[in-house]
C-alpha atoms as a PDB file:
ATOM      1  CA  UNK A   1       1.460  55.726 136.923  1.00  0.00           C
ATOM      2  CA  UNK A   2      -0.361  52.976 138.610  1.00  0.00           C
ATOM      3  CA  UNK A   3      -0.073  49.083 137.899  1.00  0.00           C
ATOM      4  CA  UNK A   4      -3.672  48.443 136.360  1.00  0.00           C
ATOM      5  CA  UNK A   5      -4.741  45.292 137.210  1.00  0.00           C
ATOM      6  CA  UNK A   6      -7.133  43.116 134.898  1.00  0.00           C
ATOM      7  CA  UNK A   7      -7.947  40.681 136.655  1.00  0.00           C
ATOM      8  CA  UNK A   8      -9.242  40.695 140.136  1.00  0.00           C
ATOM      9  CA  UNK A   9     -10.816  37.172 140.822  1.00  0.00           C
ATOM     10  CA  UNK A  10      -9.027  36.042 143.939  1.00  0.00           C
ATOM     11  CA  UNK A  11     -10.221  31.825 144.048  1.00  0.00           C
ATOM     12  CA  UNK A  12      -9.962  28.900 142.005  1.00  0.00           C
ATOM     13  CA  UNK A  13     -12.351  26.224 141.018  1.00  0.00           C
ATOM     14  CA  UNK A  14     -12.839  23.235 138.963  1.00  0.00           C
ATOM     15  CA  UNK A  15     -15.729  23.104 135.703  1.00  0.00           C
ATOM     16  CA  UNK A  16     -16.646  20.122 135.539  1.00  0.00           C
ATOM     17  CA  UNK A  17     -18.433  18.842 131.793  1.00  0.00           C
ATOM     18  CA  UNK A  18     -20.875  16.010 131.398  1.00  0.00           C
ATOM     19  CA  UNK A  19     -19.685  12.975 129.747  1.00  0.00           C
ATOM     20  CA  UNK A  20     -22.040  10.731 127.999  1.00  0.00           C
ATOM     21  CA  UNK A  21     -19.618   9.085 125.865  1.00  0.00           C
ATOM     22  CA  UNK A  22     -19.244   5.707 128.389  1.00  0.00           C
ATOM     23  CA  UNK A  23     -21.630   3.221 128.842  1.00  0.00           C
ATOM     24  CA  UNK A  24     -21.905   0.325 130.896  1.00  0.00           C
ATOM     25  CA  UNK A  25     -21.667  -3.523 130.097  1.00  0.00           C
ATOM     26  CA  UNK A  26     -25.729  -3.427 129.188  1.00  0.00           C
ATOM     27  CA  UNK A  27     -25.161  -0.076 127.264  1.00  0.00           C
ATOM     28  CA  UNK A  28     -26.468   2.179 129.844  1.00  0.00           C
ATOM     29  CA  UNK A  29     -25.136   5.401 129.430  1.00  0.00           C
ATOM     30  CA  UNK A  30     -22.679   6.109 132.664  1.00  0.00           C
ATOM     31  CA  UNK A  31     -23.455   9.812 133.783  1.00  0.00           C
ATOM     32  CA  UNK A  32     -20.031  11.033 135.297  1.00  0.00           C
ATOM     33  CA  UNK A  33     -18.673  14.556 135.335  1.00  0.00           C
ATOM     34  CA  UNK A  34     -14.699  15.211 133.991  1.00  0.00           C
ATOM     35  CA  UNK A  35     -12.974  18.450 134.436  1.00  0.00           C
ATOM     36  CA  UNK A  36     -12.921  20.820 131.749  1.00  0.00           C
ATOM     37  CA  UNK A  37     -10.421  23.187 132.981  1.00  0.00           C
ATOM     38  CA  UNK A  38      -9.841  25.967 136.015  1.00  0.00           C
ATOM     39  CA  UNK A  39     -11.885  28.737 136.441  1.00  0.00           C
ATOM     40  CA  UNK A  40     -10.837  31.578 138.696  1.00  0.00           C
ATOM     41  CA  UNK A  41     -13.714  33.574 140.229  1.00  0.00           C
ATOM     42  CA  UNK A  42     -15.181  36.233 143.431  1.00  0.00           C
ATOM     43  CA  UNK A  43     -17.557  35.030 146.135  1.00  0.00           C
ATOM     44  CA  UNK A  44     -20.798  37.240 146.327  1.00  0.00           C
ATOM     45  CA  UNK A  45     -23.716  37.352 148.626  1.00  0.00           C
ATOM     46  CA  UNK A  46     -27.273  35.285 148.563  1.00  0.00           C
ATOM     47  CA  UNK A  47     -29.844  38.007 148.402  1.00  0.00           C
ATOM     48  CA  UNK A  48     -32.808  37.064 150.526  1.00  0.00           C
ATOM     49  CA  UNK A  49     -35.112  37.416 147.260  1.00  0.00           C
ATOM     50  CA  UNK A  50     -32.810  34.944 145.567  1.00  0.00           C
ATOM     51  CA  UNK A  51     -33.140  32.579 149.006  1.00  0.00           C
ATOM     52  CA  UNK A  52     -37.020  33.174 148.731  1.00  0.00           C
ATOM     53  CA  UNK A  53     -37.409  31.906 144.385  1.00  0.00           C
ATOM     54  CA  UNK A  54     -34.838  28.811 145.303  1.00  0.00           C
ATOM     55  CA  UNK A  55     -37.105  27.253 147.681  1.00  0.00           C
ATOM     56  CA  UNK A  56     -39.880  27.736 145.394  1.00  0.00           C
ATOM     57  CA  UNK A  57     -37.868  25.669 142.896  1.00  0.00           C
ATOM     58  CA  UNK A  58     -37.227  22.878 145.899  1.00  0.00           C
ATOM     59  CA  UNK A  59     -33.349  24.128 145.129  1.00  0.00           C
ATOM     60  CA  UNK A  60     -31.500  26.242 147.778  1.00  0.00           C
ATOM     61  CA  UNK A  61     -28.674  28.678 146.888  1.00  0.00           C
ATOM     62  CA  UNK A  62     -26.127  28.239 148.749  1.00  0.00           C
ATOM     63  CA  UNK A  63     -23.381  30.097 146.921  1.00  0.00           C
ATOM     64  CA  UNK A  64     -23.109  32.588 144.627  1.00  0.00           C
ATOM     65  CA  UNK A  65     -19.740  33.447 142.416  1.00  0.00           C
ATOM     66  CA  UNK A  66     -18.713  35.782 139.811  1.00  0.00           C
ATOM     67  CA  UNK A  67     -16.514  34.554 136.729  1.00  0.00           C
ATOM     68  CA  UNK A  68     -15.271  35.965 133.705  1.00  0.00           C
ATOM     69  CA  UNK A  69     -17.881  35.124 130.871  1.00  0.00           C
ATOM     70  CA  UNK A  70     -18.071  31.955 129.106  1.00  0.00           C
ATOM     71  CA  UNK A  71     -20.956  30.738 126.851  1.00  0.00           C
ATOM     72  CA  UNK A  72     -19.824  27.636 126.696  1.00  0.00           C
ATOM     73  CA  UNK A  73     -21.083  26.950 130.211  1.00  0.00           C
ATOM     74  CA  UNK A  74     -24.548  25.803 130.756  1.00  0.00           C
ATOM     75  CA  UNK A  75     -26.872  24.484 133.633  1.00  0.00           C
ATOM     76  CA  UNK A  76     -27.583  21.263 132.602  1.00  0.00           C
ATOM     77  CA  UNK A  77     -24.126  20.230 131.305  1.00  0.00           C
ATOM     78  CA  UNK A  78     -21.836  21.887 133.914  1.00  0.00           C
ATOM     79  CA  UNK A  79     -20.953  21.574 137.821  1.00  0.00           C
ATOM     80  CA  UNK A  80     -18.843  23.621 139.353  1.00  0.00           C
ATOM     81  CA  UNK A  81     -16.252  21.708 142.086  1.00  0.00           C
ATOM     82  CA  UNK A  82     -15.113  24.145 144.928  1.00  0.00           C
ATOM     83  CA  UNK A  83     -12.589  22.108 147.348  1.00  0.00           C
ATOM     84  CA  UNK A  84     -14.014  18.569 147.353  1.00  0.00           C
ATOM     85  CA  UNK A  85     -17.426  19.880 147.357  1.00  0.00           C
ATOM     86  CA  UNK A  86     -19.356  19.643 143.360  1.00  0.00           C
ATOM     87  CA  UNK A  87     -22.217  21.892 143.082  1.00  0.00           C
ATOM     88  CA  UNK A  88     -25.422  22.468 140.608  1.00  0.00           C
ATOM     89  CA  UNK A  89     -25.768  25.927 138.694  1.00  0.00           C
ATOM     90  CA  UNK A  90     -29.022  26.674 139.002  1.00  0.00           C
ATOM     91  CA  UNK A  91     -29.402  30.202 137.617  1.00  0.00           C
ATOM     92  CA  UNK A  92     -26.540  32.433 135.045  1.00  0.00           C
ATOM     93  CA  UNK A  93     -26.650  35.638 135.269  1.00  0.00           C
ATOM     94  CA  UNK A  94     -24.654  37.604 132.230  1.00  0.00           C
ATOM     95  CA  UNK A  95     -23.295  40.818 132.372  1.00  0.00           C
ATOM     96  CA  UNK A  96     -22.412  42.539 129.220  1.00  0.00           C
ATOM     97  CA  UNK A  97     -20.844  45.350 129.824  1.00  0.00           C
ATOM     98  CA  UNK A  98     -18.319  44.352 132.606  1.00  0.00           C
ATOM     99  CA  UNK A  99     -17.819  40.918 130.075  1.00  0.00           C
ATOM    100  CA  UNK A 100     -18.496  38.529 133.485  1.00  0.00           C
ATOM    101  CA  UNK A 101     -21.386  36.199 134.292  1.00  0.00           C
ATOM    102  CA  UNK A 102     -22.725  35.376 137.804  1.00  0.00           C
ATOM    103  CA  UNK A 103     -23.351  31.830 138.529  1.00  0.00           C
ATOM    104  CA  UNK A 104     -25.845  30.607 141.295  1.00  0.00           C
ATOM    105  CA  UNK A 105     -24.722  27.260 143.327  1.00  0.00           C
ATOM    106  CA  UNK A 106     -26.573  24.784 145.127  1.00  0.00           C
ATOM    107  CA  UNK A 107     -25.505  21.814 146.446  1.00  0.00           C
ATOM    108  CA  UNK A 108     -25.718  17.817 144.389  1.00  0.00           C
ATOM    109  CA  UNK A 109     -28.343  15.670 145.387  1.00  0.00           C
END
């Protein structure tokens, strides 16, 4: 019999979490990511309808990945650092049935 294996995701990146516990000496809050923990995940392709509803949004996709699913993640409160490079998730995707969730990536401003 075959060795099954369960999990497939070939490439490792950082989450990153929003902390908005520091402030500055005039009590500013100091926006500033930290990482959460390692997530492993599959490159996929930018579909040209995806390219087309970015630019509406004034955000372009530039990556999309594949990651095993997490609720915990969110748009606003999570980046997602890929060798040296953070980027924004603009748009989850969940899928059920296969227990992932797609993420698509654009780039900080």
């Amino acid at each position: 019999m075959p060795k099954r294996l369960t999990n497939k995701k070939k490439w490792k990146a950082d989450l990153l979490i929003l902390n908005d516990d520091e402030v500055d000496e005039d009590d500013r809050p100091i926006i500033a990511y930290k990482f959460k923990r390692v997530v492993f995940y599959n490159s996929l392709g930018i579909t040209s309808t995806e390219k087309y509803q970015s630019r509406q949004d004034k955000r372009e996709v530039v990556k999309r990945i594949k990651i095993s699913m997490d609720r915990s993640i969110t748009e606003t409160r999570n980046r997602i650092k890929i060798l040296d490079v953070v980027y924004q998730i603009t748009r989850i995707f969940w899928n059920e049935d296969d227990h992932e969730m797609e993420l698509s990536l654009a780039h900080v401003d």
